[in-house]
N, C-alpha and C. Protein backbone atom coordinates (compact mmCIF):
# COMPACT_ATOMS: atom_id res chain seq x y z
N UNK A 1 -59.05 16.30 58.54
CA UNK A 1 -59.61 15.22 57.74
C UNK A 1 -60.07 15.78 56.39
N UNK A 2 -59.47 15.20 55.51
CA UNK A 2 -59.71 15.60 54.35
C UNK A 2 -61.51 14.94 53.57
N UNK A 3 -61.87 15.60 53.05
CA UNK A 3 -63.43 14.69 52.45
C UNK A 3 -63.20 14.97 51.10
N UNK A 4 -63.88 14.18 50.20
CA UNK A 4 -64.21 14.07 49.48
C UNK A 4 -64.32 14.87 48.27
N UNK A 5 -63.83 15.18 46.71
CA UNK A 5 -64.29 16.41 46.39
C UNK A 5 -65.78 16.37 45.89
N UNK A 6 -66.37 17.43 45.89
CA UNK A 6 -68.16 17.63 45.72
C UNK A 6 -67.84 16.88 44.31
N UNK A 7 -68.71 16.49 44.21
CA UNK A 7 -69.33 15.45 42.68
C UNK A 7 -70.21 16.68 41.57
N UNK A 8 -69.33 16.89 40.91
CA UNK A 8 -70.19 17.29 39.48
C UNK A 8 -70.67 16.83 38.60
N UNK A 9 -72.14 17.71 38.62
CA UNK A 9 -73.12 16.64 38.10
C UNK A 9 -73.12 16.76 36.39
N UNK A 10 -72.17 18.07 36.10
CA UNK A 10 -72.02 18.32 34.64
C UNK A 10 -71.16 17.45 34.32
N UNK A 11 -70.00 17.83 34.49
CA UNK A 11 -69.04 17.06 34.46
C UNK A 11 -69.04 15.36 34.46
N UNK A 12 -69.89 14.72 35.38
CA UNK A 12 -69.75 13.46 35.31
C UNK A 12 -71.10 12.60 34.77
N UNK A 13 -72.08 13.58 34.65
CA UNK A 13 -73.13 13.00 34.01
C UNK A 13 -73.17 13.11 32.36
N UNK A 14 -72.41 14.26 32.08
CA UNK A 14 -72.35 14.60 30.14
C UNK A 14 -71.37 13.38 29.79
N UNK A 15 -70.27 12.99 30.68
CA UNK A 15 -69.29 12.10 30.08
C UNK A 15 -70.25 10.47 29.80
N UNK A 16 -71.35 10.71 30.74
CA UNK A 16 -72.16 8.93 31.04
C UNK A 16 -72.88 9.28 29.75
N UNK A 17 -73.75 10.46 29.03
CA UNK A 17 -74.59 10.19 28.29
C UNK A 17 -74.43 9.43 26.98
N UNK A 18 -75.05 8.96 26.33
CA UNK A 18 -75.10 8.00 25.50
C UNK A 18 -75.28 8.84 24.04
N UNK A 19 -74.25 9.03 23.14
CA UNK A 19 -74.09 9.64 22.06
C UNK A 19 -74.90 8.70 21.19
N UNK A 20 -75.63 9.43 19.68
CA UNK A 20 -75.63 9.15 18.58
C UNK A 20 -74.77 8.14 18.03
N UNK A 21 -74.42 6.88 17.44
CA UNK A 21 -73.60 6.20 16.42
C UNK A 21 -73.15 7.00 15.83
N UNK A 22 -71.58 7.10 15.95
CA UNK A 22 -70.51 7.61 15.69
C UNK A 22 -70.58 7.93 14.03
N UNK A 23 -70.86 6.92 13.42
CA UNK A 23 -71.26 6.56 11.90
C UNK A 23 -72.32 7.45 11.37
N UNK A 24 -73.24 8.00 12.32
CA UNK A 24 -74.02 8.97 12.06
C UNK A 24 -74.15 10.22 12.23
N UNK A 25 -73.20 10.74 12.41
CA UNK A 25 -72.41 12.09 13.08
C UNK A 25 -71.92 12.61 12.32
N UNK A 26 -71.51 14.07 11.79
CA UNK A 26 -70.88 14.58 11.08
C UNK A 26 -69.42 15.13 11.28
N UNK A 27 -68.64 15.92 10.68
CA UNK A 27 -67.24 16.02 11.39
C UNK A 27 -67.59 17.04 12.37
N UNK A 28 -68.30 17.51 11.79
CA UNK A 28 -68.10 18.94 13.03
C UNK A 28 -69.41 18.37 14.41
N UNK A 29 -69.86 17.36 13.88
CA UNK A 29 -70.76 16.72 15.28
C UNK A 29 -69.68 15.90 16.53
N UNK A 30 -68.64 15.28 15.46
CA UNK A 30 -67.78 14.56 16.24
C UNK A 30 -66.31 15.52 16.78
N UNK A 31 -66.43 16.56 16.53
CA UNK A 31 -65.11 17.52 16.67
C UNK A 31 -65.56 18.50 17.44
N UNK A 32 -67.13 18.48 17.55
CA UNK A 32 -67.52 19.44 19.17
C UNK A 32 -68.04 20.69 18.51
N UNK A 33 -68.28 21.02 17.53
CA UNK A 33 -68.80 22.19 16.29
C UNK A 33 -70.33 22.57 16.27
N UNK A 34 -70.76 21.28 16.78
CA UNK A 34 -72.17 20.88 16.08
C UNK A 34 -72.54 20.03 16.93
N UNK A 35 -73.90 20.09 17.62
CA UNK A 35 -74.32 19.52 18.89
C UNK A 35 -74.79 17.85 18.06
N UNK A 36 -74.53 16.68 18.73
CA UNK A 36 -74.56 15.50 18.54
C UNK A 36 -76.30 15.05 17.86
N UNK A 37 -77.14 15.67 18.84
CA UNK A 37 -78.24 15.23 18.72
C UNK A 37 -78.95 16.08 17.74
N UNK A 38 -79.31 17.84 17.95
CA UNK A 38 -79.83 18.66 16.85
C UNK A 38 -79.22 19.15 15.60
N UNK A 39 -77.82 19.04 15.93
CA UNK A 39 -77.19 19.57 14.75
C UNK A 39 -77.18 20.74 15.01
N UNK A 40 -77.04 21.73 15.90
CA UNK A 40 -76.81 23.34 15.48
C UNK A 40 -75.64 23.25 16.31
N UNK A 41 -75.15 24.95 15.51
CA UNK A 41 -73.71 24.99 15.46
C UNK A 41 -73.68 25.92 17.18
N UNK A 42 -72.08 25.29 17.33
CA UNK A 42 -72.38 25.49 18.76
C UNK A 42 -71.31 26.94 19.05
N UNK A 43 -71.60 27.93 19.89
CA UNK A 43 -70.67 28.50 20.38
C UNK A 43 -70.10 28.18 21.78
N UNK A 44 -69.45 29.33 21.90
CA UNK A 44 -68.19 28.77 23.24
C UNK A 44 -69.60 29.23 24.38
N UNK A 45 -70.59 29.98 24.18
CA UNK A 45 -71.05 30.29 25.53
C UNK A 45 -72.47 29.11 25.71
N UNK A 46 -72.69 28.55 24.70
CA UNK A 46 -73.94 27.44 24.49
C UNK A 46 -73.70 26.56 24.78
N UNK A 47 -72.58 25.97 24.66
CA UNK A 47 -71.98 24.51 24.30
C UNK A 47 -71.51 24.02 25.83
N UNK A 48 -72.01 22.39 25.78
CA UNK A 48 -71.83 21.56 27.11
C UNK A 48 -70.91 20.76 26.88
N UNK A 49 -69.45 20.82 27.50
CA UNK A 49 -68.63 19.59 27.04
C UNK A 49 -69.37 18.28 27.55
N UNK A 50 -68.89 17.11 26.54
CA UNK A 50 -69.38 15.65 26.45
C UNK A 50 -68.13 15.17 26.72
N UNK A 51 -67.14 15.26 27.21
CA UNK A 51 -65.86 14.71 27.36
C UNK A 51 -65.08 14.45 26.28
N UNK A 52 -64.17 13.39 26.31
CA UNK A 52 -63.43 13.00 25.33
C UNK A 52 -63.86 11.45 25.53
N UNK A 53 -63.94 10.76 23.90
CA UNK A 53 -64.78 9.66 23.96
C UNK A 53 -63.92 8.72 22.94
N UNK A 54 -63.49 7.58 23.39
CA UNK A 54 -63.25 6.63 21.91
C UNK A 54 -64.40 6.09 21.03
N UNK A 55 -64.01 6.15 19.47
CA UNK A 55 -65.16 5.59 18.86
C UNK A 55 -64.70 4.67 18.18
N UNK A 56 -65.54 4.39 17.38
CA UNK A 56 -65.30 2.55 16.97
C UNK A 56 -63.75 2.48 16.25
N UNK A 57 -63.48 3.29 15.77
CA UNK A 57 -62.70 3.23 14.52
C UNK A 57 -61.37 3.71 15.25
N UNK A 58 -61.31 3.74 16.33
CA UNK A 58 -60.13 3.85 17.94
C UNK A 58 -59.48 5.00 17.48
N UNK A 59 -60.19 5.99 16.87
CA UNK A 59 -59.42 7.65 17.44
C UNK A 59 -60.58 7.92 18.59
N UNK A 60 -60.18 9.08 18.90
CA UNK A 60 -60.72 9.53 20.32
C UNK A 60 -61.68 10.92 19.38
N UNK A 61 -62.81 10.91 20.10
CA UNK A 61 -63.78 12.46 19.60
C UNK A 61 -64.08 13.13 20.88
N UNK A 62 -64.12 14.43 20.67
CA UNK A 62 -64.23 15.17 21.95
C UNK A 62 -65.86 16.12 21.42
N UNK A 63 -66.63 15.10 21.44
CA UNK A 63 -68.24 16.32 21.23
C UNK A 63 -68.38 17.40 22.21
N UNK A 64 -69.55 18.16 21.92
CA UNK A 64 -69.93 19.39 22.73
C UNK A 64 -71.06 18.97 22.58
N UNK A 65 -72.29 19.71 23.19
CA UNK A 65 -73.54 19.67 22.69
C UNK A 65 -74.43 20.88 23.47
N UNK A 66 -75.05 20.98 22.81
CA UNK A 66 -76.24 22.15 23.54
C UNK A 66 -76.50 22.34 24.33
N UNK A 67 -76.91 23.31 25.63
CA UNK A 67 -77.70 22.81 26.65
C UNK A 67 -79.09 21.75 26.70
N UNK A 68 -79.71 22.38 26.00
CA UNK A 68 -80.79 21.91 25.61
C UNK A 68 -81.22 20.93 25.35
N UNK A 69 -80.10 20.34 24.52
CA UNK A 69 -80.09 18.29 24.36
C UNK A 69 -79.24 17.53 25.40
N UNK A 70 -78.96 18.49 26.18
CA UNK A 70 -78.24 17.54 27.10
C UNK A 70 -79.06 17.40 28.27
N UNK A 71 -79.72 18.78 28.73
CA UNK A 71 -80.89 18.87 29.75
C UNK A 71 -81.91 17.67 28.98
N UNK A 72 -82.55 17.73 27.58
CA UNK A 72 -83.69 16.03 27.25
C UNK A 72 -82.83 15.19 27.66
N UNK A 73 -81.60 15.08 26.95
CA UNK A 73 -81.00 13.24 27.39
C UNK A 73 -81.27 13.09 28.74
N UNK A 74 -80.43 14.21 29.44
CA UNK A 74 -80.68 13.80 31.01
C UNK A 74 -81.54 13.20 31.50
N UNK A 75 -83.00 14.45 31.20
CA UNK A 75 -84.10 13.66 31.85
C UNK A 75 -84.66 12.63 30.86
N UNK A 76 -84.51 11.89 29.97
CA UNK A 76 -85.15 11.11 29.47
C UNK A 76 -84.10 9.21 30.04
N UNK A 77 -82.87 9.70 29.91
CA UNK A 77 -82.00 8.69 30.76
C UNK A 77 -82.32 8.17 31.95
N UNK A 78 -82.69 9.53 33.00
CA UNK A 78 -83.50 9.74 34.32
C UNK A 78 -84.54 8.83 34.04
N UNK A 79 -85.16 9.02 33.53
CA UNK A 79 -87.11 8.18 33.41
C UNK A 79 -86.83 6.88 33.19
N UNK A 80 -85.61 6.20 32.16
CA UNK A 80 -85.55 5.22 31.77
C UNK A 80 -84.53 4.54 32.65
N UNK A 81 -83.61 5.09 33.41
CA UNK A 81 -83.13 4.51 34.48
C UNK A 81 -83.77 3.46 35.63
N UNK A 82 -84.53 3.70 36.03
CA UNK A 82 -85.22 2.37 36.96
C UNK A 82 -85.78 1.08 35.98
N UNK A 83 -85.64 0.95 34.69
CA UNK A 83 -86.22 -0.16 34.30
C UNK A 83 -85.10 -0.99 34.10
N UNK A 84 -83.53 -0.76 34.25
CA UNK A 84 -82.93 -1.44 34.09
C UNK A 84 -81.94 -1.30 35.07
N UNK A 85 -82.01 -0.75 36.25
CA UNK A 85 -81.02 -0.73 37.19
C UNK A 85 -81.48 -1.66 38.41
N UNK A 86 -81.26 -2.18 39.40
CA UNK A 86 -81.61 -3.32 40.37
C UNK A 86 -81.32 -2.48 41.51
N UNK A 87 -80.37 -1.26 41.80
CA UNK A 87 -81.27 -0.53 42.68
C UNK A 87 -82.45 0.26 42.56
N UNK A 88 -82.74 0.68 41.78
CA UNK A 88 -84.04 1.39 41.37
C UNK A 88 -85.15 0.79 41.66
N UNK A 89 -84.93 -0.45 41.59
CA UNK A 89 -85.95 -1.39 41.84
C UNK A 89 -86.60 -1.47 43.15
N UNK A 90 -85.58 -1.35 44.05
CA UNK A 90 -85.74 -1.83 45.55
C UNK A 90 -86.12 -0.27 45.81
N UNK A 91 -85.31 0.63 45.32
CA UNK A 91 -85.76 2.09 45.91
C UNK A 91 -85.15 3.15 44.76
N UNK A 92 -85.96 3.82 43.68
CA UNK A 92 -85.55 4.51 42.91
C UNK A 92 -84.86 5.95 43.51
N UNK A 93 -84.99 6.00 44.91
CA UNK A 93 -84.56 7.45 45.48
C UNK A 93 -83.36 6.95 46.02
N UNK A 94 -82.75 6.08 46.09
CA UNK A 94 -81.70 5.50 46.94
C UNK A 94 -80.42 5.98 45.69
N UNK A 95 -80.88 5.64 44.53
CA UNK A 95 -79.82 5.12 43.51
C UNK A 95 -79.13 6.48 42.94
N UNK A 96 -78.07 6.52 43.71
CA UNK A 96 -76.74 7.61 42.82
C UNK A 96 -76.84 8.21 41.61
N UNK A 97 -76.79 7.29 40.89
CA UNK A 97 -76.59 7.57 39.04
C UNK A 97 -77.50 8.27 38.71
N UNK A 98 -79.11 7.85 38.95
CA UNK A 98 -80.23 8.19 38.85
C UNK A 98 -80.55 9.85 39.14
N UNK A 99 -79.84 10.26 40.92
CA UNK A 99 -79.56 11.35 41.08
C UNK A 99 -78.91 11.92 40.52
N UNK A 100 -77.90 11.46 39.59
CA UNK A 100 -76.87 12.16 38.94
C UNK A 100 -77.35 12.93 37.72
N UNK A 101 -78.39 12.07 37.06
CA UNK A 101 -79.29 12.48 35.92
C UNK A 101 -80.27 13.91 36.36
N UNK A 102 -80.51 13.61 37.41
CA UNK A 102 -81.47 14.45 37.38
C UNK A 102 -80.80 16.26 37.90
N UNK A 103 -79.77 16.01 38.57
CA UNK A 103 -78.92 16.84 39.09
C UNK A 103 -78.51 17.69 37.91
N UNK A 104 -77.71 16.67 36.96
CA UNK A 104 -77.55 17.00 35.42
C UNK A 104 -78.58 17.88 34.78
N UNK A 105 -79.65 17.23 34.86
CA UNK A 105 -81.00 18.00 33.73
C UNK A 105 -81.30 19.20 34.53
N UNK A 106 -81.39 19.26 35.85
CA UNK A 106 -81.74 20.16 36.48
C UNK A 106 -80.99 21.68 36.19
N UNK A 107 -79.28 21.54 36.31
CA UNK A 107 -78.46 22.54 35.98
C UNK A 107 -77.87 22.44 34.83
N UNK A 108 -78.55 22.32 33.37
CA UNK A 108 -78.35 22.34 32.04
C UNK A 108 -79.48 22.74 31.78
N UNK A 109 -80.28 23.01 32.11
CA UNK A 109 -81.87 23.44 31.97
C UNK A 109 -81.56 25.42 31.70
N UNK A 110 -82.09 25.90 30.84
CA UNK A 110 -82.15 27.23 30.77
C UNK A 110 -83.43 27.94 30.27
């Protein structure tokens, strides 16, 4: 019986986070150079892929970003997650996504 593959929480929580307006980004913020949120320049051993993303203007941007701003988004997504989710409501420990955030902040944390 085959199961499931394990769920990564890098991987599938950096692609959910919620970027900066595209419009407010620089090239090297939107080309993965330059972390979305602080602006510093990123190397290959710092840098958290954000996936590949369409933006308004329908090319595709592939950001990077820091550990560091991706561990705040996490947990600040995390905190703000139960005010608008309807499982959270009934039981904030029940809800997936929620875990996903925190799973996220937890192993982006340095």
């Amino acid at each position: 019986m085959t199961g499931m593959p394990a769920l990564d929480p890098v991987t599938s929580g950096t692609a959910m986070l919620a970027l900066p307006k595209t419009s407010t980004l620089t090239p090297g913020q939107l080309d993965g150079e330059e972390c979305p949120w602080c602006g510093i320049e990123l190397t290959t051993g710092t840098r958290v892929d954000l996936g590949e993303r369409p933006s308004p203007q329908g090319v595709v941007i592939h950001p990077w970003a820091c550990g560091s701003c991706v561990t705040a988004q996490a947990l600040e997504t995390y905190r703000r997650h139960p005010s608008y989710c309807v499982r959270c409501e009934k039981d904030p420990y029940s809800c997936g996504v929620r875990r996903l955030w925190r799973r996220l902040a937890l192993e982006t944390r340095r």
